[in-house]
Protein backbone atom coordinates (compact mmCIF):
# COMPACT_ATOMS: atom_id res chain seq x y z
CA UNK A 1 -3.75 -32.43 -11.44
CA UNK A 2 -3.39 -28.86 -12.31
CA UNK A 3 -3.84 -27.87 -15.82
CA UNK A 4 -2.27 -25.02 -17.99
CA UNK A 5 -5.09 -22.75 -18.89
CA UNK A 6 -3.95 -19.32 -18.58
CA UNK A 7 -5.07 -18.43 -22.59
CA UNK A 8 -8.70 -19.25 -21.09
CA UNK A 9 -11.15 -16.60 -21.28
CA UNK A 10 -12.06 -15.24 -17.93
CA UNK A 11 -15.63 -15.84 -17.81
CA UNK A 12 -18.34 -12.92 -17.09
CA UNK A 13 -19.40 -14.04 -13.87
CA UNK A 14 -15.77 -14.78 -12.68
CA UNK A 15 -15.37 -10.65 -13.65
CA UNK A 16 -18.08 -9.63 -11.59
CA UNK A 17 -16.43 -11.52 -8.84
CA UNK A 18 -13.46 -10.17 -9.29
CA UNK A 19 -14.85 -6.73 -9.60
CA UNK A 20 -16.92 -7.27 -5.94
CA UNK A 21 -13.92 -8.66 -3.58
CA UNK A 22 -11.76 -5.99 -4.80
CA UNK A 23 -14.25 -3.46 -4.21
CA UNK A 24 -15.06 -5.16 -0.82
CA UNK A 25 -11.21 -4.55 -0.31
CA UNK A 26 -10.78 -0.79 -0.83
CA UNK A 27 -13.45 -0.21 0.74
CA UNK A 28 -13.22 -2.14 4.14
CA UNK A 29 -9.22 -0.92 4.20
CA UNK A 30 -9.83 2.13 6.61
CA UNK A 31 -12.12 -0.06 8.93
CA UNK A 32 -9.13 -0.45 11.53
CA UNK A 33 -11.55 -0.72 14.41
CA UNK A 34 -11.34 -4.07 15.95
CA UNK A 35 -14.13 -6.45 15.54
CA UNK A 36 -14.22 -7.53 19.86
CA UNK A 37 -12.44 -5.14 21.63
CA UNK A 38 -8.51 -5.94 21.93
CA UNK A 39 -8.73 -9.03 19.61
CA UNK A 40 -6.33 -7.42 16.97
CA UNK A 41 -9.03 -8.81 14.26
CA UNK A 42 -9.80 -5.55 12.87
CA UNK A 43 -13.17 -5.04 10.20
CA UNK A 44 -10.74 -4.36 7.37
CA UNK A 45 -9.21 -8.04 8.31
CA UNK A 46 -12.70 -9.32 8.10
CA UNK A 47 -13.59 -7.68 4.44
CA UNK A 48 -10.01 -8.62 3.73
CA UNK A 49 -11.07 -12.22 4.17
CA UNK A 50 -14.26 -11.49 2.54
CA UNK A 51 -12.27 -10.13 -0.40
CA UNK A 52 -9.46 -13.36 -0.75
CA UNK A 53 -12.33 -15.79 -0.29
CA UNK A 54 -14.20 -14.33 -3.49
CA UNK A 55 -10.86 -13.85 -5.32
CA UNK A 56 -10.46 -17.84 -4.57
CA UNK A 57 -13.77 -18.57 -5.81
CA UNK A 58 -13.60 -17.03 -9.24
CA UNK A 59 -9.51 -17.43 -9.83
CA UNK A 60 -8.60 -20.39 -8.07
CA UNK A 61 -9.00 -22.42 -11.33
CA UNK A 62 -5.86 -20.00 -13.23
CA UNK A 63 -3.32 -21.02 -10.39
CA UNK A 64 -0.63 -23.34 -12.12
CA UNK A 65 2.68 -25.21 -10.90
CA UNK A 66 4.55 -22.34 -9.97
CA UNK A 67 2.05 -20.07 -8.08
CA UNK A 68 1.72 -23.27 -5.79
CA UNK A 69 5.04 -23.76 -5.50
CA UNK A 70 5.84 -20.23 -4.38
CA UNK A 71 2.71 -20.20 -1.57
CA UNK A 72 4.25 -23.63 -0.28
CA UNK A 73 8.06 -22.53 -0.15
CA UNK A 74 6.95 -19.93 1.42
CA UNK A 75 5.03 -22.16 4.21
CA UNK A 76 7.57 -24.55 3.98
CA UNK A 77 10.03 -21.75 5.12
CA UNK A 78 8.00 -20.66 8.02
CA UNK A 79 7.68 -24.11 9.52
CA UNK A 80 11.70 -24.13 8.85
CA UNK A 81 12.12 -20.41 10.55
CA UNK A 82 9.83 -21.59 13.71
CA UNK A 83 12.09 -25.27 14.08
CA UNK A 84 15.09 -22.20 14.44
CA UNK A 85 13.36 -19.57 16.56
CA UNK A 86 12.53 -22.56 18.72
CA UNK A 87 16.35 -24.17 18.80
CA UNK A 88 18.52 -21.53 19.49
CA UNK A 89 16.50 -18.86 21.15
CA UNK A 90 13.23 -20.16 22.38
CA UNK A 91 10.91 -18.11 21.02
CA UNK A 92 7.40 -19.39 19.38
CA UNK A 93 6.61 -17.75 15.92
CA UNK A 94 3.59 -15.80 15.19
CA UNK A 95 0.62 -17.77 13.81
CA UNK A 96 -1.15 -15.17 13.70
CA UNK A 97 1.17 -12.99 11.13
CA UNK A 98 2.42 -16.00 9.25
CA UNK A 99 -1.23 -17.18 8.45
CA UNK A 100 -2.31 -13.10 7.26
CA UNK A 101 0.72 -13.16 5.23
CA UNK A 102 0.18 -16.21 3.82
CA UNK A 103 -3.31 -14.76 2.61
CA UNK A 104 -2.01 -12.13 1.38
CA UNK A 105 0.42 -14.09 -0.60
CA UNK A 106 -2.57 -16.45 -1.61
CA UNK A 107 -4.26 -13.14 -2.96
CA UNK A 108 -1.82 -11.62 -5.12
CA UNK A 109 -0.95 -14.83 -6.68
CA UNK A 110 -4.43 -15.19 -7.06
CA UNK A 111 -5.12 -12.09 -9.60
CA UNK A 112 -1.63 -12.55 -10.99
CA UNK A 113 -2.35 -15.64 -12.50
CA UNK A 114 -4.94 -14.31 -14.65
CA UNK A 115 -4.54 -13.78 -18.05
CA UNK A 116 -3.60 -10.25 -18.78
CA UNK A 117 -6.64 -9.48 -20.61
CA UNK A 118 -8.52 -5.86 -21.25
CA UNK A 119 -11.60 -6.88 -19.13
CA UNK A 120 -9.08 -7.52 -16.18
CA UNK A 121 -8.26 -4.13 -16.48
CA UNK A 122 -11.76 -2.94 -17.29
CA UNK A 123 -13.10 -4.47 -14.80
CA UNK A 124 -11.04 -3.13 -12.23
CA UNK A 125 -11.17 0.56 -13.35
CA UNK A 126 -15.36 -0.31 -13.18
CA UNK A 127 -14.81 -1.50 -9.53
CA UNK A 128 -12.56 1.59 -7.96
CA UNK A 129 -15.61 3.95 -9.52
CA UNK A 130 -17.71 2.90 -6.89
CA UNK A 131 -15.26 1.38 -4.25
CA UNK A 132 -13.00 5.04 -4.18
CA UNK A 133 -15.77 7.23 -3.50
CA UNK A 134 -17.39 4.61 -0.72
CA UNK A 135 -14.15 4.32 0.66
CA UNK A 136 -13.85 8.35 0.38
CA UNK A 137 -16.58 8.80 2.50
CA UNK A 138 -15.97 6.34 5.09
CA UNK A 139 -12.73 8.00 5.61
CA UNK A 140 -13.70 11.53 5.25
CA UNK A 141 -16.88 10.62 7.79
CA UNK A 142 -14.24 9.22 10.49
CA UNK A 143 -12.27 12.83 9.53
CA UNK A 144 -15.28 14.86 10.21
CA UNK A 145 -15.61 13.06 13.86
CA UNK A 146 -12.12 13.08 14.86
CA UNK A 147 -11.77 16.80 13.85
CA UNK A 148 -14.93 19.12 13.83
CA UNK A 149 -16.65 16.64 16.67
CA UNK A 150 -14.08 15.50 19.06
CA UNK A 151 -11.77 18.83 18.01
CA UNK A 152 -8.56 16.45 17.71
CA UNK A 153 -5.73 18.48 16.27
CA UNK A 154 -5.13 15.57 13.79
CA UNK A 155 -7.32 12.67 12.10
CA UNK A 156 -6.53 8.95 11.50
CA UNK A 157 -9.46 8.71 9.33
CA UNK A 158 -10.68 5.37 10.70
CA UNK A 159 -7.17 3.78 10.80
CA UNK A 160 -5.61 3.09 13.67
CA UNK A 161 -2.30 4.85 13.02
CA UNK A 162 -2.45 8.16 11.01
CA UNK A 163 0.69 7.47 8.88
CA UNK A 164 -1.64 4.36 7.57
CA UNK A 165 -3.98 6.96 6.58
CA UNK A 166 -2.13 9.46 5.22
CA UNK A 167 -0.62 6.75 2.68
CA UNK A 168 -3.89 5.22 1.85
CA UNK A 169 -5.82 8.70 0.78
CA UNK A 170 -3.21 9.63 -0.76
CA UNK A 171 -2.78 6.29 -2.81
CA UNK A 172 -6.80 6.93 -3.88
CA UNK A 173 -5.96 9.80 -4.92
CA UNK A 174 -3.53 8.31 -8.07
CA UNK A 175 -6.74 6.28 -8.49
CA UNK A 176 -8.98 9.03 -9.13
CA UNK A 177 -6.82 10.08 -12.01
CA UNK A 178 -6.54 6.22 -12.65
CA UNK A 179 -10.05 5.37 -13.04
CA UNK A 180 -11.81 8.19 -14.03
CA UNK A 181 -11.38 10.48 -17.54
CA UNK A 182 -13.88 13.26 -17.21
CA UNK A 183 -11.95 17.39 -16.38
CA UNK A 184 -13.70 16.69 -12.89
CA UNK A 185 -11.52 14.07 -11.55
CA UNK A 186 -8.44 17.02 -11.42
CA UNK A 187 -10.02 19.03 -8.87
CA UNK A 188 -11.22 16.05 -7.05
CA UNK A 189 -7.91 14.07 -7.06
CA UNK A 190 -6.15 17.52 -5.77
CA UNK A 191 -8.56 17.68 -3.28
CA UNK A 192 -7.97 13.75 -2.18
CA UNK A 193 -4.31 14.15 -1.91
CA UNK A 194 -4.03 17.62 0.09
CA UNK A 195 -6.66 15.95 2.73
CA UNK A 196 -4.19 13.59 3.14
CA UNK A 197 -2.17 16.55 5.20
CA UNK A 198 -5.07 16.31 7.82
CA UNK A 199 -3.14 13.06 9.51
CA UNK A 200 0.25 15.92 10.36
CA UNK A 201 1.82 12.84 8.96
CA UNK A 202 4.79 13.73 6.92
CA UNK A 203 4.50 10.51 4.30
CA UNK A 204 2.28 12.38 1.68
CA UNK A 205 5.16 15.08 1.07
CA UNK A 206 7.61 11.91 0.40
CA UNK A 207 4.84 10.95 -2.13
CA UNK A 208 3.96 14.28 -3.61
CA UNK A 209 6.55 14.53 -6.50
CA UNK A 210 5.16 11.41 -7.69
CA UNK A 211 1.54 12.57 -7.38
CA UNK A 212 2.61 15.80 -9.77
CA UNK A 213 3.57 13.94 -12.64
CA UNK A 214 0.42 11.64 -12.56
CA UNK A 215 -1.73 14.98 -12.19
CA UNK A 216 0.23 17.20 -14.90
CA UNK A 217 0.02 13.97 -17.01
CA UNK A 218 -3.36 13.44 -16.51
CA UNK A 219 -4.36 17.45 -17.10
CA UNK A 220 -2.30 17.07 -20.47
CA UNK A 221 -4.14 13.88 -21.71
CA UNK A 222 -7.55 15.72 -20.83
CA UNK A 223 -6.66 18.49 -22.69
CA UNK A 224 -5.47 16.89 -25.93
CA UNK A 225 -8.61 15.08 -25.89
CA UNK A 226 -10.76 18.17 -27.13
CA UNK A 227 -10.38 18.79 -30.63
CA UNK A 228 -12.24 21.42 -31.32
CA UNK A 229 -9.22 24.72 -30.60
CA UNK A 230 -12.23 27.02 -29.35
CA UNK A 231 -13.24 24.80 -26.96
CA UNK A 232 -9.62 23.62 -26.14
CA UNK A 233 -8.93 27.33 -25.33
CA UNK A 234 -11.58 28.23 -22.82
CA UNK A 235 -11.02 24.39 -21.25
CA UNK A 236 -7.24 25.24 -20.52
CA UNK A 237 -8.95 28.92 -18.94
CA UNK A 238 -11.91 27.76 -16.81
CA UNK A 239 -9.62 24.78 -15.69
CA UNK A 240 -6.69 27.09 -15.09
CA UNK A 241 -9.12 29.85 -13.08
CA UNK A 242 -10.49 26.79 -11.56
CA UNK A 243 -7.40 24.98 -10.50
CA UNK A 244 -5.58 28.31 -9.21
CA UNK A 245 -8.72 28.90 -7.13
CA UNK A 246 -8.66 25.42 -5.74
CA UNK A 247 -4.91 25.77 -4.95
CA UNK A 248 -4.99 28.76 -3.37
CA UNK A 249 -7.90 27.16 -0.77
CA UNK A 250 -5.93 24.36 -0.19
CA UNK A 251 -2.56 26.19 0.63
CA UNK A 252 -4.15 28.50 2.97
CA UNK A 253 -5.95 25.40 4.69
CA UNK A 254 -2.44 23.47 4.61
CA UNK A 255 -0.66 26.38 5.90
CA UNK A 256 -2.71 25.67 9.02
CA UNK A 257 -2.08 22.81 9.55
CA UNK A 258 0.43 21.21 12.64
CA UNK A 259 2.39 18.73 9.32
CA UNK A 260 3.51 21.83 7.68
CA UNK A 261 5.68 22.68 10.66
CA UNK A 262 6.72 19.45 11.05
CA UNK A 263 7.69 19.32 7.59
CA UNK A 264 9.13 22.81 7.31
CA UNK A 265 10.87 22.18 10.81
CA UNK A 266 12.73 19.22 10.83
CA UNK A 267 15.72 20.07 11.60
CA UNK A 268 14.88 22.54 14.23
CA UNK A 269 11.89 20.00 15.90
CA UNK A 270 14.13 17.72 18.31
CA UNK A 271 11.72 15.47 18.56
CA UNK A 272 10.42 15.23 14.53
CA UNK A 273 14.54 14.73 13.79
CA UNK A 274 14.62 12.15 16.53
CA UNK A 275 12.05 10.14 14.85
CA UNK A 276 13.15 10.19 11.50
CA UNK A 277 16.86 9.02 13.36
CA UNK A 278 15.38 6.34 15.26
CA UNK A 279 13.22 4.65 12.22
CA UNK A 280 16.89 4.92 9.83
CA UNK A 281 18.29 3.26 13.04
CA UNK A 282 15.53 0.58 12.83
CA UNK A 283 15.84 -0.04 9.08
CA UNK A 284 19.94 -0.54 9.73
CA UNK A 285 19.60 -2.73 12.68
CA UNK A 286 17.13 -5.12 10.10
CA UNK A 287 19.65 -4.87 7.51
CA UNK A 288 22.25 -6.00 9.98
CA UNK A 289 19.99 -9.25 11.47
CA UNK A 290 19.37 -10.04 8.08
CA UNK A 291 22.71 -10.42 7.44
CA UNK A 292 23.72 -11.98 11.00
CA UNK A 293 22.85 -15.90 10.18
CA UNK A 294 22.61 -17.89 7.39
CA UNK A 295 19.52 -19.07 8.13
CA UNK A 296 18.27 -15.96 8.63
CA UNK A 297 19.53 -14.37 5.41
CA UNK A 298 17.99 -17.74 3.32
CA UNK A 299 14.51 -18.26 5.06
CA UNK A 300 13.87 -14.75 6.70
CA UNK A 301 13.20 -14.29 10.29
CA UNK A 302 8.74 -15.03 9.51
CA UNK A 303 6.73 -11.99 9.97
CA UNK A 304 6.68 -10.62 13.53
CA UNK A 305 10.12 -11.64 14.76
CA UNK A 306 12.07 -8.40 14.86
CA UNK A 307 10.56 -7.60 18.27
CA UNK A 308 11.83 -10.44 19.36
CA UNK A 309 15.24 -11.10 18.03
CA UNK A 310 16.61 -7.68 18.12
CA UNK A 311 17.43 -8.22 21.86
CA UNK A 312 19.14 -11.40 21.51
CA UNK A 313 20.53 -11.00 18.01
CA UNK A 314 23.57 -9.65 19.94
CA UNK A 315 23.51 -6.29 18.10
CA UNK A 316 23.72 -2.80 19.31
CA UNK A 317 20.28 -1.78 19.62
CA UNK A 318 20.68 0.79 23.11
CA UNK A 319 21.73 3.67 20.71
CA UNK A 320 17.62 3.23 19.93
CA UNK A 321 17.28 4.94 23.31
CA UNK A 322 19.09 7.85 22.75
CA UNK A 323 16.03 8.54 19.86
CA UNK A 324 13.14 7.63 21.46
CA UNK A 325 13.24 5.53 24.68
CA UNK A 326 9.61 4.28 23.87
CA UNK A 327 11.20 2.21 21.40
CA UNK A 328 12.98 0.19 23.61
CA UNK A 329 9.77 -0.52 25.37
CA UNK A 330 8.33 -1.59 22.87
CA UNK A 331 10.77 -3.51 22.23
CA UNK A 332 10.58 -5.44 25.56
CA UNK A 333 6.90 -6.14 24.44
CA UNK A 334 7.58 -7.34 21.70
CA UNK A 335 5.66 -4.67 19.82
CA UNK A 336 8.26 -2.55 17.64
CA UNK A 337 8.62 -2.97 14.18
CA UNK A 338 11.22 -2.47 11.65
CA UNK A 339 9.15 0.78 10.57
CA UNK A 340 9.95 0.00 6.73
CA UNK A 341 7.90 -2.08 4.55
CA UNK A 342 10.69 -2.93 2.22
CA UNK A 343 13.03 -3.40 4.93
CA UNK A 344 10.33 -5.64 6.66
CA UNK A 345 9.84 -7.98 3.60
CA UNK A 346 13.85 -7.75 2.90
CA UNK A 347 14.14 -9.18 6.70
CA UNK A 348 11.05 -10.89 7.84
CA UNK A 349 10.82 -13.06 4.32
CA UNK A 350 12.94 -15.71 2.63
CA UNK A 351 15.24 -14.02 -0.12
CA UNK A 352 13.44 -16.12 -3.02
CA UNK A 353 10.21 -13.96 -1.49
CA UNK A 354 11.62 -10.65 -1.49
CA UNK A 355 13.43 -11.40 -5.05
CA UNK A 356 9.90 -11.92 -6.67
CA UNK A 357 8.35 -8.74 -4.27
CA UNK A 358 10.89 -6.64 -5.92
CA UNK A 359 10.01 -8.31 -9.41
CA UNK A 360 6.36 -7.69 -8.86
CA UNK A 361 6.87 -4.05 -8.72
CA UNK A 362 9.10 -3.61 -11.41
CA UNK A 363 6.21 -5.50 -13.65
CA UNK A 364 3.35 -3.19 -12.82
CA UNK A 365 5.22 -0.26 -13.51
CA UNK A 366 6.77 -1.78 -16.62
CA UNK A 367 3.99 -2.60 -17.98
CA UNK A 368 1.38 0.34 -16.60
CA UNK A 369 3.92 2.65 -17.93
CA UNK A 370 4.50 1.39 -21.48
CA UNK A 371 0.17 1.45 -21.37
CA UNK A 372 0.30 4.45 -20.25
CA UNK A 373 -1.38 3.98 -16.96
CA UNK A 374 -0.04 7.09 -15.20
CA UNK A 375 -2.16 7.20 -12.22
CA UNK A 376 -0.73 3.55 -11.47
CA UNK A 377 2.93 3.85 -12.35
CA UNK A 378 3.11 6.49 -10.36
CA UNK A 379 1.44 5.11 -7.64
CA UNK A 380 3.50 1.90 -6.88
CA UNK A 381 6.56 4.06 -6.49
CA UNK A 382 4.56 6.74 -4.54
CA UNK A 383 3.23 3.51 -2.00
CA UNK A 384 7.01 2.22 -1.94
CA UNK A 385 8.27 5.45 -0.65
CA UNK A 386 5.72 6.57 1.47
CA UNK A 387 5.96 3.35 3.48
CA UNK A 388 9.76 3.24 3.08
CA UNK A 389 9.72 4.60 6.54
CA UNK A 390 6.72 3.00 7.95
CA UNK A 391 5.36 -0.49 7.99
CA UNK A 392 2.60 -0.33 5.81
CA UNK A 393 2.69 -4.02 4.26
CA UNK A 394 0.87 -5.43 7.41
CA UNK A 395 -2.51 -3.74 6.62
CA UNK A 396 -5.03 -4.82 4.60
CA UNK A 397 -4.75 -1.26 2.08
CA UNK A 398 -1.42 -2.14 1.42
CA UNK A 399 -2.63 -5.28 -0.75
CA UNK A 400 -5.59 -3.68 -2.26
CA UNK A 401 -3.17 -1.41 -3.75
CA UNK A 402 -0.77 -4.37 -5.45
CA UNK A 403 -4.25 -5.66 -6.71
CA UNK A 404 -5.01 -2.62 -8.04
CA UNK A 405 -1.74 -2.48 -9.46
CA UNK A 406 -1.50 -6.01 -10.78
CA UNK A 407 -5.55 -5.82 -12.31
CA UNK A 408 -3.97 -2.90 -14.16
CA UNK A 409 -1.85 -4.54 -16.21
CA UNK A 410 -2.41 -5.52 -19.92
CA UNK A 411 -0.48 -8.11 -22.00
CA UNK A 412 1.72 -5.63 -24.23
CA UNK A 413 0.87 -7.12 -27.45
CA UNK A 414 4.04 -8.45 -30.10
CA UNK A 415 5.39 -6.53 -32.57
CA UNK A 416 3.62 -9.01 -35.15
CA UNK A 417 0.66 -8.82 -33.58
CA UNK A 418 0.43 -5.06 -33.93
């Protein structure tokens, strides 16, 4: 019988477990290296399951009617989708997807269910000050072997896919602003995000604007924090000396760098044009199966399936070729994605799914903004856009950052209870 209990108090021990599996979570995220050899089970999947199976243990008890009505529609769909696959094109589903997803869905409803309450947030700000830095140097270690050891021209930083990297450090570096308050965590967050150009992936320039206005806003809400003028002058000085210093390091190490041609260049780079034609190509195409069944449209096509479908879905895919014939390849394998996150949910999930995806975000930066939670505001939108044009929702970072973003929040109290 489930019971209403969400005005509960989350109890201290339930906190601490909280605080652990999301720690485990950022942490393990850059672990892409696969447990056996080929099995696709990578160490971040295994800390991921670490992570959901202590988020069960301490939350389970806040899930109500309607979180367990939105994990079974959504298995209820999947079993529907496969029946489909299986009658008019016979193809099998992916287990294997549909169950991660489903854990992932399990998760966020998980920490969503909580009540709203400052030790939520407290607690998570407490766990990213020691799970940001671990993860930080886990990811800078795997940096230092692909680049000064094995002299690669570029660094995945433990991922298996640079562009997963290049989102994720970035990402950490909104939570260094987010979860730390001393002048310090300027420097250091500048320094996270321009590492993130060490990948040559272009993704942290899509996120950069976005990164600006958490940093100037942070800078602004350190300074107005000193009262004393004398001190407020020679803080804005040293941190101004300091900051130009920094800047001018990390331009002249940037300007080195393969990404800035690619970013500089794309118009004149054949092939970094044909990339960024063939993934708006991909996106299009998903739009299009989306739209080319009912069923499709209503219960999604379950995670996995694009692959698969695009070559019987009767659309024009050869133009793909034209891009980037490794595509098409891939394609035969049954190994290309959409190369969009949002476009993946939008296609892969049932409508009702995608509806509440798009809700979700609009809540955490709702209500992070009017609490003034810049570093996570800004981040959601930064995460959106950076994996706009790749699929980043199929790794384990992408939901430590949603549970970052959801452990943020704070009920925004009524105007009578002000």
């Amino acid at each position: 019988m489930l019971k209403s209990i969400r005005e509960d108090i989350v109890t201290d021990t339930a906190l601490r477990t909280y605080r652990i599996g999301l720690g485990i979570l950022v942490v393990g995220a850059p672990l892409g290296v696969d447990v056996v050899p080929g099995s696709q089970f990578s160490v971040a999947n295994l800390f991921q399951l670490v992570a959901v199976a202590l988020l069960i243990g301490c939350f389970a008890r806040y899930l109500g009617t309607r979180e367990i009505t939105i994990l079974l529609s959504y298995i209820g769909c999947v079993a529907a989708v496969w029946i489909m696959l299986d009658a008019q094109f016979a193809i099998r589903g992916s287990i294997v997807h549909d169950l991660y997803f489903a854990v992932c869905i399990l998760a966020i409803l998980l920490v969503w269910s909580v009540p709203k309450m400052p030790a939520v947030r407290e607690n998570t700000i407490k766990s990213l000050k020691t799970a940001v830095p671990l993860a930080l140097v886990v990811m800078y270690g795997y940096a230092i072997k692909d680049l000064i050891v094995q002299r690669l021209p570029y660094t995945a930083m433990g991922f298996d896919d640079k562009s997963h990297a290049a989102v994720y450090i970035g990402a950490l570096a909104f939570l260094v602003l987010f979860a730390y308050k001393s002048f310090f965590r300027l420097p250091c967050a500048l320094f996270v995000f321009a590492s993130s150009f060490l990948t040559i992936s272009r993704l942290p320039a899509i996120m950069l604007p976005f990164f600006v206005i958490a940093f100037v806003s942070a800078f602004a809400k350190t300074e107005k924090s000193i009262k004393v003028s004398l001190k407020k002058v020679l803080f804005n000085l040293c941190a101004s000396v300091f900051l130009i210093i920094l800047l001018s390091v990390v331009v002249s190490l940037v300007q080195k760098l393969p990404v800035l041609n690619r970013i500089l260049d794309s118009q004149s780079n054949a092939g970094t044009a044909d990339s960024t034609q063939s993934h708006i190509l991909l996106i299009k195409l998903a739009i299009q199966l989306k739209f080319s069944k009912p069923w499709i449209f209503i219960f999604g096509t379950s995670p996995g399936m694009f692959s698969y479908l695009l070559p019987v879905s009767g659309l024009n895919y050869m133009e793909l070729a034209r891009f980037d014939r490794n595509t098409l390849h891939a394609m035969w394998r049954g190994l290309l994605p959409v190369h969009s996150a949002l476009a993946s949910i939008f296609l892969e999930f049932p409508i009702w799914i995608f509806v509440l995806y798009i809700i979700l975000l609009c809540k955490i930066v709702s209500n992070t903004f009017k609490n003034q939670q810049v570093g996570i505001w800004t981040m959601i939108p930064a995460l959106i856009m950076g994996t706009l044009w790749y699929s980043g929702h199929n790794e384990p970072y992408f939901l430590a950052l949603l549970l970052v973003g959801i452990g943020a929040m704070e009920k925004i109290p009524d105007k009578q209870d002000k």
